[in-house]
N, C-alpha and C. Protein backbone atom coordinates (compact mmCIF):
# COMPACT_ATOMS: atom_id res chain seq x y z
N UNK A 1 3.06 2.93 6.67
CA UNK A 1 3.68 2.90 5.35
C UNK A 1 3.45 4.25 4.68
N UNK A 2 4.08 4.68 3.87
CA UNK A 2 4.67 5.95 3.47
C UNK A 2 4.97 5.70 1.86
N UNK A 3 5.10 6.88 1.18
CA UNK A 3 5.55 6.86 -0.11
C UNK A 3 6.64 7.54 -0.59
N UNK A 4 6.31 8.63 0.34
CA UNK A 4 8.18 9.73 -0.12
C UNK A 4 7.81 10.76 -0.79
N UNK A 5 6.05 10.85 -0.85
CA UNK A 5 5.75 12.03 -2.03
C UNK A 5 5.22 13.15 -0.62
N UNK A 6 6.26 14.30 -0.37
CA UNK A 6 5.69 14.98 0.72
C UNK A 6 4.87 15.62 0.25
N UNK A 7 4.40 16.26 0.94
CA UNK A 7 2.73 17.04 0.72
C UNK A 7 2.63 17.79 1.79
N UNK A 8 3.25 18.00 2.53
CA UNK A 8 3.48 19.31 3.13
C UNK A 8 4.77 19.76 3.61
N UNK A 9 5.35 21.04 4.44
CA UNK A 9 6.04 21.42 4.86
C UNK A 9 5.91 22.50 6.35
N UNK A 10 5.98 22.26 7.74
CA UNK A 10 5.64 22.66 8.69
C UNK A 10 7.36 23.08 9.57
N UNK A 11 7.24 24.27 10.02
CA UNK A 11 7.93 24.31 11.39
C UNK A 11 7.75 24.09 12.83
N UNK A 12 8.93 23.16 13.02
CA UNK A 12 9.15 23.39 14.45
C UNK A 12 8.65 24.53 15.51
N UNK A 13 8.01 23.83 16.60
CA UNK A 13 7.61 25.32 17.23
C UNK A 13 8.18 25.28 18.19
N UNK A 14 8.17 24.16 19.04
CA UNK A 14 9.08 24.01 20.59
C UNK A 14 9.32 22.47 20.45
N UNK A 15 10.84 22.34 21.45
CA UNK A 15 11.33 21.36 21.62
C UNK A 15 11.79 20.92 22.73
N UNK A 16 11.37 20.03 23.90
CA UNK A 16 11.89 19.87 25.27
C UNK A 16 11.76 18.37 25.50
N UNK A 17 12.81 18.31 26.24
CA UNK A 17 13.33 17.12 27.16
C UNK A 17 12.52 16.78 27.80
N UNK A 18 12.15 15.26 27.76
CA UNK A 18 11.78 14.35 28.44
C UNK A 18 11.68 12.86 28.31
N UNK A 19 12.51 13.08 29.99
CA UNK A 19 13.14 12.12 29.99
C UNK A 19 14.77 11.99 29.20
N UNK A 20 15.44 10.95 28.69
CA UNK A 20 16.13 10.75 27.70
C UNK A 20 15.95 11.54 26.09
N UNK A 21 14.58 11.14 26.51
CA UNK A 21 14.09 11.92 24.78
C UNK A 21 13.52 13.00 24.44
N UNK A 22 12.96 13.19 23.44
CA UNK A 22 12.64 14.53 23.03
C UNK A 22 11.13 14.39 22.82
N UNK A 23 10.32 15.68 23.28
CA UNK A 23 9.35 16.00 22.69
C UNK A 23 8.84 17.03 21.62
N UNK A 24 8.54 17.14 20.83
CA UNK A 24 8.69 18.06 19.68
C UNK A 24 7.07 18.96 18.95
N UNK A 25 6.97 19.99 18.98
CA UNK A 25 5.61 20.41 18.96
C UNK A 25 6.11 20.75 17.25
N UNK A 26 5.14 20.34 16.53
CA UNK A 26 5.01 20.76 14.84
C UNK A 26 3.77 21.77 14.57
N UNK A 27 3.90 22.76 13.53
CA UNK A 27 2.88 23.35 13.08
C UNK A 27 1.60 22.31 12.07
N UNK A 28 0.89 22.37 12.74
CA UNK A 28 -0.33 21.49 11.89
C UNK A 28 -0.60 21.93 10.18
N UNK A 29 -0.40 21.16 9.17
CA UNK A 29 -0.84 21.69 8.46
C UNK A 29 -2.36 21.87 8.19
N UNK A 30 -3.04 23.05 7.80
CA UNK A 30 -4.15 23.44 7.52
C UNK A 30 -5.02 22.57 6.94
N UNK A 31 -6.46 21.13 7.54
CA UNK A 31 -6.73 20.65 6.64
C UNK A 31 -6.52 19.61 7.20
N UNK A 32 -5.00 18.96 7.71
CA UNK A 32 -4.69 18.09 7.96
C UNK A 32 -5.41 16.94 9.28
N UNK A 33 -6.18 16.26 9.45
CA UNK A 33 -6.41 15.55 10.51
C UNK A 33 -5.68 14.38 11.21
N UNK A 34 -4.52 14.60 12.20
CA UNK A 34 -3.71 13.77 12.92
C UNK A 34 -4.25 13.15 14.26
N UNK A 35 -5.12 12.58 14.09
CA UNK A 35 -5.71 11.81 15.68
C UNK A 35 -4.06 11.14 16.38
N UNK A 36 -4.66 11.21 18.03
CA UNK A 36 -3.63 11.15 18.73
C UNK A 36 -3.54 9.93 18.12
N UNK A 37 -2.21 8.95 18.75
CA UNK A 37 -2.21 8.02 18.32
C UNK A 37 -1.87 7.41 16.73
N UNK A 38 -1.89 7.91 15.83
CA UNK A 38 -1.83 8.18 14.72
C UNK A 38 -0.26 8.25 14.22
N UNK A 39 0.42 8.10 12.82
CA UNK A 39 1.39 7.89 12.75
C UNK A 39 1.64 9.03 10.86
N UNK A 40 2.42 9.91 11.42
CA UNK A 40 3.06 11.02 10.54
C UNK A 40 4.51 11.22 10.23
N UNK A 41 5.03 11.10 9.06
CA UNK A 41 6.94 10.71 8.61
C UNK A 41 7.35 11.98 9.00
N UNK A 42 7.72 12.48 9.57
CA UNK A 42 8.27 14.03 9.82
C UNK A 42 9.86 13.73 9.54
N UNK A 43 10.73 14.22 8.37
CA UNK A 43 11.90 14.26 7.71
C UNK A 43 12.11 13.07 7.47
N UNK A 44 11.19 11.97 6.86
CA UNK A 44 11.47 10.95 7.08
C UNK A 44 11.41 9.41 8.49
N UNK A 45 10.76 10.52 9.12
CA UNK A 45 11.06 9.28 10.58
C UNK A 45 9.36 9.26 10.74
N UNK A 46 9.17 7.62 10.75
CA UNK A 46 7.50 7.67 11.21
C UNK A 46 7.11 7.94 12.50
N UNK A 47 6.68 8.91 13.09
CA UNK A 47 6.00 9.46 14.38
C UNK A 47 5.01 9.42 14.97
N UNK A 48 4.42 9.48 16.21
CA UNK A 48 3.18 9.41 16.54
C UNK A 48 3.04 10.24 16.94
N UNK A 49 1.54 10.66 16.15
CA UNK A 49 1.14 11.82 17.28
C UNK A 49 0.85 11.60 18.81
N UNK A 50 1.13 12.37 19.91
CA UNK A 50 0.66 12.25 21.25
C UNK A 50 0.19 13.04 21.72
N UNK A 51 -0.07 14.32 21.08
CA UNK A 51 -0.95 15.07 21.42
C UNK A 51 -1.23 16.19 20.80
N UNK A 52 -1.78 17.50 20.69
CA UNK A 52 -2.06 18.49 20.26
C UNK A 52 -1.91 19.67 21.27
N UNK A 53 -1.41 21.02 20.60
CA UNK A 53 -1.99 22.16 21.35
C UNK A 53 -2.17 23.15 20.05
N UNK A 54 -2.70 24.00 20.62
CA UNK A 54 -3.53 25.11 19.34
C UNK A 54 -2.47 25.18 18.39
N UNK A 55 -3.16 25.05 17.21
CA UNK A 55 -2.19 25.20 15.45
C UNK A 55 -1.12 23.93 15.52
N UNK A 56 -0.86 23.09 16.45
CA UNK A 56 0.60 22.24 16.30
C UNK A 56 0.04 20.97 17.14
N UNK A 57 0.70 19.90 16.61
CA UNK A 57 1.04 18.21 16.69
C UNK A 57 1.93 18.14 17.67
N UNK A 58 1.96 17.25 18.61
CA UNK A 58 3.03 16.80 19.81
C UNK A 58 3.34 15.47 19.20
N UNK A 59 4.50 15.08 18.86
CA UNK A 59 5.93 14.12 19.03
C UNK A 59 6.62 13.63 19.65
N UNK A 60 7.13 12.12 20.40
CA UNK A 60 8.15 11.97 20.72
C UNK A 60 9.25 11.11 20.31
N UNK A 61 10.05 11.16 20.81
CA UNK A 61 11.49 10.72 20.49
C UNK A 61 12.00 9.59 21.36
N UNK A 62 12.13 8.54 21.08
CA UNK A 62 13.21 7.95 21.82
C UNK A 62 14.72 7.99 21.76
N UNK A 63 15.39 7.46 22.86
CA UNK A 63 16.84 7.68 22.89
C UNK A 63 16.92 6.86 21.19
N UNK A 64 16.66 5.83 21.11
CA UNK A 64 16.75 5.57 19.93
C UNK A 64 17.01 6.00 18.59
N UNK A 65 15.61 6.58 18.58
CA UNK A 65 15.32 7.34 17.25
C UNK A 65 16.06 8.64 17.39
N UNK A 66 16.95 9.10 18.43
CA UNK A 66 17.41 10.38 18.86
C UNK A 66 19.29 10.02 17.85
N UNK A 67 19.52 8.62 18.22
CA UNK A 67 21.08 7.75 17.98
C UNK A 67 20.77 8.05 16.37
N UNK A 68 19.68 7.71 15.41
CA UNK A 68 20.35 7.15 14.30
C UNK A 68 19.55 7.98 13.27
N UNK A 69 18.63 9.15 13.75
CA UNK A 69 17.80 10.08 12.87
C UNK A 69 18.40 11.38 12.89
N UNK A 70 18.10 12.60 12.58
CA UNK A 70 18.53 13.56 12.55
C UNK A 70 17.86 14.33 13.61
N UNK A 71 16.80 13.68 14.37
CA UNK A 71 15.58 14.50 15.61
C UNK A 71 16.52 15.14 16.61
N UNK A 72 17.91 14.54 16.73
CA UNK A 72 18.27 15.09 17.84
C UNK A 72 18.52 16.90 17.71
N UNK A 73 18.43 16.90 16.19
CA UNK A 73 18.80 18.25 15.65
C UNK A 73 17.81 19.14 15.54
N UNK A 74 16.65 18.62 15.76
CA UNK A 74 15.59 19.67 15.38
C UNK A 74 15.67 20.67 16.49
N UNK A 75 14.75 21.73 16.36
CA UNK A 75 14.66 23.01 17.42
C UNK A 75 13.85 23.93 16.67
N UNK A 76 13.44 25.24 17.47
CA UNK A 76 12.44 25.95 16.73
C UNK A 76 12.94 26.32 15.74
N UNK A 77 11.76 26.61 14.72
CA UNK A 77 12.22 27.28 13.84
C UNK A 77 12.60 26.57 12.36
N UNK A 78 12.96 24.99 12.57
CA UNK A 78 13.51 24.55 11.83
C UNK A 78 12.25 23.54 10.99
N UNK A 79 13.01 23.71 9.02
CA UNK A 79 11.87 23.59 8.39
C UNK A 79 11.64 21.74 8.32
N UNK A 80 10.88 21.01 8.29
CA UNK A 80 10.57 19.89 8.23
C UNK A 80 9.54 19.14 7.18
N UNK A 81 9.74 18.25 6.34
CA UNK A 81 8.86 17.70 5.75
C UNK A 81 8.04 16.65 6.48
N UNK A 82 6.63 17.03 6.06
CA UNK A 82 5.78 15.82 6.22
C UNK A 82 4.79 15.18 5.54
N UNK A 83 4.18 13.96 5.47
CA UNK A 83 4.03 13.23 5.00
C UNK A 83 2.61 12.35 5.57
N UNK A 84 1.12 12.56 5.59
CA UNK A 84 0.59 11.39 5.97
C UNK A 84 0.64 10.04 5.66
N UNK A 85 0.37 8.66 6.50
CA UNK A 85 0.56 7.62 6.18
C UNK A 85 -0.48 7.39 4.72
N UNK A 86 0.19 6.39 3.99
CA UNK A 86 -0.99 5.66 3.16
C UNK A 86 -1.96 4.85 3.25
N UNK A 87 -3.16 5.44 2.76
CA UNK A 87 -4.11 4.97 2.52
C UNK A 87 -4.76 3.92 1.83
N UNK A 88 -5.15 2.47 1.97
CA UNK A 88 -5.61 1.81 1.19
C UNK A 88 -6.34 2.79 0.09
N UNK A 89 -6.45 2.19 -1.53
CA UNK A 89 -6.58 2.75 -2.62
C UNK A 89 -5.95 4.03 -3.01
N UNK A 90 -5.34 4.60 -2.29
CA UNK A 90 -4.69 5.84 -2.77
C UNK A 90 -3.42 5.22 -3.28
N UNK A 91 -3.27 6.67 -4.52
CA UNK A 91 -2.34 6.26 -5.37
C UNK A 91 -1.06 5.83 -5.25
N UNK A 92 0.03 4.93 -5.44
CA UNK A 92 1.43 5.40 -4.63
C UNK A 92 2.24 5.85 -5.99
N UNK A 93 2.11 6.93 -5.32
CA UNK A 93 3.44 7.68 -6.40
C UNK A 93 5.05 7.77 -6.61
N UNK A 94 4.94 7.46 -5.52
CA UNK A 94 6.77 7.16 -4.88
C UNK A 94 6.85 5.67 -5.10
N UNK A 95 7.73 5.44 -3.74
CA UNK A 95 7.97 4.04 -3.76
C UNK A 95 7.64 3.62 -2.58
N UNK A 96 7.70 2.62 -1.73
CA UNK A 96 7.32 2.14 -0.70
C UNK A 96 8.66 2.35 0.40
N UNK A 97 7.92 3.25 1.40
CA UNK A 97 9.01 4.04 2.73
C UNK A 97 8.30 3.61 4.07
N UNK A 98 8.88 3.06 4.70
CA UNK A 98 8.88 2.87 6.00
C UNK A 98 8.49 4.07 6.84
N UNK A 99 9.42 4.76 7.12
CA UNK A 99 9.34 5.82 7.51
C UNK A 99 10.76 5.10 9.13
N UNK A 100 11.13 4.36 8.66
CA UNK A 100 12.52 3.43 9.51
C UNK A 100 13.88 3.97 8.95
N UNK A 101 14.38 5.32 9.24
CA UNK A 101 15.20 5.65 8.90
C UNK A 101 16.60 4.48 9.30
N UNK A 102 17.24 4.43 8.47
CA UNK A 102 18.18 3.41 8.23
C UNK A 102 20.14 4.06 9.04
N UNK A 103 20.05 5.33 8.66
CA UNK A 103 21.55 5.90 9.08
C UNK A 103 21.35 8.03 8.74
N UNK A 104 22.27 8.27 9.29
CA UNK A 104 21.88 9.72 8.63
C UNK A 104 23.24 10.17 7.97
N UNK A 105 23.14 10.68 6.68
CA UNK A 105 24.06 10.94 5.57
C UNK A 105 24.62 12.58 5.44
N UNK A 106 25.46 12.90 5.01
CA UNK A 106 26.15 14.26 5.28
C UNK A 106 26.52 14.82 3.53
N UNK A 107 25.80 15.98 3.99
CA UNK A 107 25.99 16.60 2.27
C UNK A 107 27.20 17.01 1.95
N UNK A 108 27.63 16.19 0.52
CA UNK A 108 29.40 16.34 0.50
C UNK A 108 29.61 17.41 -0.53
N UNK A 109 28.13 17.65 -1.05
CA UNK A 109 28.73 18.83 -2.81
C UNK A 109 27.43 18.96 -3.22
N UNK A 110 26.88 20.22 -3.67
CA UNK A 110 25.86 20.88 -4.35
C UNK A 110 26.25 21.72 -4.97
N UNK A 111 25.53 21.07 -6.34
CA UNK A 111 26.18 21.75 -8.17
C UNK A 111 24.77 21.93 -9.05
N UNK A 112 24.27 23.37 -8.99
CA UNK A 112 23.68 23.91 -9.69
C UNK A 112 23.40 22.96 -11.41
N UNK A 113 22.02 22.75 -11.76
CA UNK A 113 22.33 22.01 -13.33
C UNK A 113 21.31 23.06 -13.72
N UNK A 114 21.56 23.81 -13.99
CA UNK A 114 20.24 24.73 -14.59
C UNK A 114 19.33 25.18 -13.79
N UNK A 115 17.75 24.92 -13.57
CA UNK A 115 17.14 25.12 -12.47
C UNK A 115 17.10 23.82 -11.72
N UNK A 116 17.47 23.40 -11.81
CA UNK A 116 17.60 21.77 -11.21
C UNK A 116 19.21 21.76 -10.43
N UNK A 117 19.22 20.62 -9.43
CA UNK A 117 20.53 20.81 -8.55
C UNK A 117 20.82 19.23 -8.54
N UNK A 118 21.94 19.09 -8.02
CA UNK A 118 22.25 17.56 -7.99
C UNK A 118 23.29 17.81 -6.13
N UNK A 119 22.98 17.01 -5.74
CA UNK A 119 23.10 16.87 -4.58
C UNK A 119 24.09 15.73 -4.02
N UNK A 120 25.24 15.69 -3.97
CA UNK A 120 25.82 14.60 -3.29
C UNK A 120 25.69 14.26 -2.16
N UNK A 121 25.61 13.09 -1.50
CA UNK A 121 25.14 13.04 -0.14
C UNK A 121 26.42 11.52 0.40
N UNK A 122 27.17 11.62 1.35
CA UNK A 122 28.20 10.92 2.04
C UNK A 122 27.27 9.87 3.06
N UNK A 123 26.93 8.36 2.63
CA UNK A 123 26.09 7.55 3.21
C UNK A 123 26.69 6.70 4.19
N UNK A 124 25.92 6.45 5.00
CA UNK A 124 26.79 5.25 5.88
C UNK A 124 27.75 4.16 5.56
N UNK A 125 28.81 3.78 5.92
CA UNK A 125 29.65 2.92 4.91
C UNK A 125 28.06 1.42 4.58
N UNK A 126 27.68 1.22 5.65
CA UNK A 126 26.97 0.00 5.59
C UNK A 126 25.87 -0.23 5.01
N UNK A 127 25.46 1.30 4.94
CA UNK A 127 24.08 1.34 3.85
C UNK A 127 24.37 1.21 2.13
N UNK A 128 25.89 1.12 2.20
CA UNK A 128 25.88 1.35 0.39
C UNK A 128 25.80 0.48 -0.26
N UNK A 129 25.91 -1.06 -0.02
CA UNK A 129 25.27 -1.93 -0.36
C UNK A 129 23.86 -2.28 -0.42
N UNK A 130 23.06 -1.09 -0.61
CA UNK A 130 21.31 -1.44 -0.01
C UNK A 130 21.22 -0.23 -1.58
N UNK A 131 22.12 0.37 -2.11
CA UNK A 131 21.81 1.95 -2.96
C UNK A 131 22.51 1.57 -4.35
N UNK A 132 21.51 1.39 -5.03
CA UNK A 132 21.72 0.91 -6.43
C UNK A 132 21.54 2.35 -7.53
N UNK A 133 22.63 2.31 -8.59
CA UNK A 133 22.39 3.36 -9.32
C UNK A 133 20.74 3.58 -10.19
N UNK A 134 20.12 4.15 -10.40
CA UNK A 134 18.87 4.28 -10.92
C UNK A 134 17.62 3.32 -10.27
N UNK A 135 18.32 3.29 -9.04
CA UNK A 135 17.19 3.40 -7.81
C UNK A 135 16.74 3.81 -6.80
N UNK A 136 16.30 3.14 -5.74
CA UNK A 136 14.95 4.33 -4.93
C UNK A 136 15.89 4.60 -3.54
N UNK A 137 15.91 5.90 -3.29
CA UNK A 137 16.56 6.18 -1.89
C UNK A 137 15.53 7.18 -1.39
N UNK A 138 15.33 7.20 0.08
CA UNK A 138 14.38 8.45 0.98
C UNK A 138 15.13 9.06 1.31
N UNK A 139 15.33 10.47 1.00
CA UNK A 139 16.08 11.76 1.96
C UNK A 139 15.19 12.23 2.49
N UNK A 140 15.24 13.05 3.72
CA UNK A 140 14.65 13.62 4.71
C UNK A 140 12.88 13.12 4.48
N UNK A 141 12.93 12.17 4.15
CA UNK A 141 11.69 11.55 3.82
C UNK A 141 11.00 11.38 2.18
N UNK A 142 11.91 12.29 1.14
CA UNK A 142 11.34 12.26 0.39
C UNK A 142 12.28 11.12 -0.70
N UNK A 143 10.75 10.76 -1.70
CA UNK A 143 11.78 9.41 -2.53
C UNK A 143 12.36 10.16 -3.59
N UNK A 144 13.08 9.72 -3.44
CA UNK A 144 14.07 10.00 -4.82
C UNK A 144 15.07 8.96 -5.77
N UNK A 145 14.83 9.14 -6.62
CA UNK A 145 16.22 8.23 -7.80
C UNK A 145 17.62 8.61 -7.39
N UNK A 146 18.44 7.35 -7.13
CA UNK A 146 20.00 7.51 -7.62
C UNK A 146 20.24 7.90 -9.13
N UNK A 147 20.61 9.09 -8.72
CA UNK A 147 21.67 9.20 -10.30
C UNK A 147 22.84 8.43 -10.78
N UNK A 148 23.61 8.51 -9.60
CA UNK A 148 25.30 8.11 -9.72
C UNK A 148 25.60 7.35 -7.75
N UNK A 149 26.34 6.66 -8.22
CA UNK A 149 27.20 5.87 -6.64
C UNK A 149 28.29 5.71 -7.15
N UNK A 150 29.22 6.23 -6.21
CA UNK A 150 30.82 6.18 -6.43
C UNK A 150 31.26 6.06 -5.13
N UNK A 151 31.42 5.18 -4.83
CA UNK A 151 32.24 4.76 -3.57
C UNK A 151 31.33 5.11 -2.62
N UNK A 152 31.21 5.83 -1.07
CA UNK A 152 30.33 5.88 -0.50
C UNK A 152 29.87 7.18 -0.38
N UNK A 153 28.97 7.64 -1.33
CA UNK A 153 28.72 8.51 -1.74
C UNK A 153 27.64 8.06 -3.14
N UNK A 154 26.53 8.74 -2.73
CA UNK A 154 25.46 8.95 -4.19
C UNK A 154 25.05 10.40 -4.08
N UNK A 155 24.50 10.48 -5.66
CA UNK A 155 24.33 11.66 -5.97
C UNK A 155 23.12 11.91 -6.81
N UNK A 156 21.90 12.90 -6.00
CA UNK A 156 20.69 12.67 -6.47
C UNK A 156 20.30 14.16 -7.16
N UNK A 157 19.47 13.61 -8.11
CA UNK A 157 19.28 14.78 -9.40
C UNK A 157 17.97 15.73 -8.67
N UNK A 158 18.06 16.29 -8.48
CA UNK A 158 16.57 17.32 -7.78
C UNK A 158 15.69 18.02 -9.24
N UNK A 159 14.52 17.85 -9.23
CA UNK A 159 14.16 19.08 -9.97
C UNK A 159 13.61 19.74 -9.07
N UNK A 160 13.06 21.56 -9.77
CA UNK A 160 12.84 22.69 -9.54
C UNK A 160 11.61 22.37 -8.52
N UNK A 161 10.19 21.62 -9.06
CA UNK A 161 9.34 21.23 -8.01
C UNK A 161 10.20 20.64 -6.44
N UNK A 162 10.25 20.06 -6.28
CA UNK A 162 10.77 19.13 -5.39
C UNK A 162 12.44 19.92 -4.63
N UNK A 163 12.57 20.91 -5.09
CA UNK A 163 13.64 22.10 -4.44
C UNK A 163 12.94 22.90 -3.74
N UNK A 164 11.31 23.73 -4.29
CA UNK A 164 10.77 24.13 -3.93
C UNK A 164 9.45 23.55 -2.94
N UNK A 165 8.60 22.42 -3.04
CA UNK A 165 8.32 21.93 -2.50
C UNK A 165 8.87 20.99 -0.93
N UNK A 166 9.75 20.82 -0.95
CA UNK A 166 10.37 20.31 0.45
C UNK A 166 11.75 20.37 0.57
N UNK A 167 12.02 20.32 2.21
CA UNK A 167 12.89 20.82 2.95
C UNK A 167 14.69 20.64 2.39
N UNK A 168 14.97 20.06 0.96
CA UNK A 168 16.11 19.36 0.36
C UNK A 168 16.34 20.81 -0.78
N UNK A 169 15.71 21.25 -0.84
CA UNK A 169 16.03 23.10 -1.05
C UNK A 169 16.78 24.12 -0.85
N UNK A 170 17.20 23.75 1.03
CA UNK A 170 17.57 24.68 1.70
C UNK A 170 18.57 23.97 2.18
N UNK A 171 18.84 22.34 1.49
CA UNK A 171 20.19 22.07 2.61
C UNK A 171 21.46 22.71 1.71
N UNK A 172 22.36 22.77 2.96
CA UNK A 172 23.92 23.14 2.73
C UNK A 172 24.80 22.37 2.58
N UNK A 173 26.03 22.46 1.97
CA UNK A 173 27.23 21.70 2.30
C UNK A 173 26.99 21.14 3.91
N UNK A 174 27.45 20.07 4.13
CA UNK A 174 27.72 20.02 5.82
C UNK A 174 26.62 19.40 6.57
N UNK A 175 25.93 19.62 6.20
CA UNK A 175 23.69 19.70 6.42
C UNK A 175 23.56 17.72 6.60
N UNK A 176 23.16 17.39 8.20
CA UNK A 176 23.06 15.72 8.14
C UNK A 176 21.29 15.84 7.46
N UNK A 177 21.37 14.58 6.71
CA UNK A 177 20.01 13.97 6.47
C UNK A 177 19.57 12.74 6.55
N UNK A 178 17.97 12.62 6.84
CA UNK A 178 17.89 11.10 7.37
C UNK A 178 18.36 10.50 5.70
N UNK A 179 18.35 9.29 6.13
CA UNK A 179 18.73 8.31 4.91
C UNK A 179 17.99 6.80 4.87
N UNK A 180 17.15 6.21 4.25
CA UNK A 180 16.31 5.35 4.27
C UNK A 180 16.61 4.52 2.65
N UNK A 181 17.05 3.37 2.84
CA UNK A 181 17.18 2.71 1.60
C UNK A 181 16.05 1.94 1.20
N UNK A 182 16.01 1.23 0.22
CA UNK A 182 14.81 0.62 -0.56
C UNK A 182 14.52 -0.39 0.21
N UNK A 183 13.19 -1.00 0.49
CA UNK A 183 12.85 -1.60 1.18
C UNK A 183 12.99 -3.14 0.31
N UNK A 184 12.86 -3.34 -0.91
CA UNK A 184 13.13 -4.28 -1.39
C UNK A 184 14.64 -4.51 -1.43
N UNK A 185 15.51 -3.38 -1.79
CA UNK A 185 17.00 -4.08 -1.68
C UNK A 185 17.43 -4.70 -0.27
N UNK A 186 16.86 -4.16 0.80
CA UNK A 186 17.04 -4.48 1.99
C UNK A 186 17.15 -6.06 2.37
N UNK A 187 15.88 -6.60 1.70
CA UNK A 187 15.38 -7.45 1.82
C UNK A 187 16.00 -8.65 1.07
N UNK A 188 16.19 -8.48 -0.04
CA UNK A 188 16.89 -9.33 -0.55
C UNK A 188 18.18 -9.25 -0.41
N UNK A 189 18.93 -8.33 0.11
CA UNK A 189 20.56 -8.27 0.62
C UNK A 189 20.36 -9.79 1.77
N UNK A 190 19.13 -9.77 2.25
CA UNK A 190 19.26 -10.17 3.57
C UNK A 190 19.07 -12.11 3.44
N UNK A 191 17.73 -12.13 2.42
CA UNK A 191 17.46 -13.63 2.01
C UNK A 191 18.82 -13.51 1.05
N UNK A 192 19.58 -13.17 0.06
CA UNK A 192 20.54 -13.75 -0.18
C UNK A 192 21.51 -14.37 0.83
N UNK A 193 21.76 -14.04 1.40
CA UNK A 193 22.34 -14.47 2.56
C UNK A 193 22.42 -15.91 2.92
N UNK A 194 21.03 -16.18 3.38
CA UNK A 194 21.10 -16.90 3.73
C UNK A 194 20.25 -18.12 3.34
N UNK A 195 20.10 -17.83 1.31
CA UNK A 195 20.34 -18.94 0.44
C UNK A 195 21.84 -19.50 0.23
């Protein structure tokens, strides 16, 4: 379990095939203690560590998580947010994230609001019933408020911290991102149902 409040930012160092899937070496952040075995949100997707080599974390991928995350895209070089799991008694500042990315969303429009940006993002048709206006959505892992939903499409307000602090800074027009909806709307989309 996860919160969405990243707390760090690491690059990609190497990325190779195996098998079907991917293995992915991350820069460790300074400080950070990831025992193998262990579980870290990297852009949103919860990961295990599997191993270490000097300064960097080993990752893998299943064909899976390769179909419906953005991992298939990573490669050196490229910037990534991360996230340790939560801790009993630590604070939650976000909202409650899986780290179960749900679909991956495509940036449709970025419009400057001062030092602050607003970000449109093009969501899965099937996730937009899970994305309520002035509620909780995960991009590339981090939580954030709906501003606005208009058809399939929401649009999230960034401030200046959180542009500068993680990897939703540097996206472009065009740019896929994971997409993770609220874990409570999920849930009750689902028991409505089948009251």
């Amino acid at each position: 379990m996860f919160t969405g409040i990243i707390r760090s930012r690491a690059k990609v160092t190497r990325v190779e095939a195996k098998g079907e899937g991917l293995r992915v070496a991350i820069e460790a952040p300074r400080g950070w203690k990831l025992p193998e075995g262990g579980s870290v949100a990297i852009d949103g997707i919860c990961s295990t560590v599997v191993g270490k080599r000097k300064g960097a974390f080993l990752v893998e991928y299943m064909p899976e998580t390769l179909r419906v995350t953005t991992a298939a895209d990573f490669s050196p070089g490229r910037i990534v947010n991360l996230e340790e799991p939560l801790r009993i008694g630590e604070t939650l500042d976000g909202h409650f994230v899986q780290g179960h990315v749900d679909g991956v969303g495509r940036v449709v429009r970025i419009a400057a609001r001062g030092n602050s940006r607003e970000i449109t993002i093009q969501v899965p048709r099937a996730l937009v019933r899970y994305i309520a206006p002035k509620g909780s959505i995960t991009v590339n892992g981090v939580a954030l408020t709906v501003a606005r939903l208009s058809g399939g499409t929401c649009t999230l307000a960034l401030i200046p911290y959180t542009l500068v602090h993680t990897n939703l800074g540097n996206l472009k027009k065009g740019d896929s991102v994971n997409v993770e909806v609220d874990l409570i709307a999920r849930y009750l989309a689902k028991f409505g149902k089948e009251w």
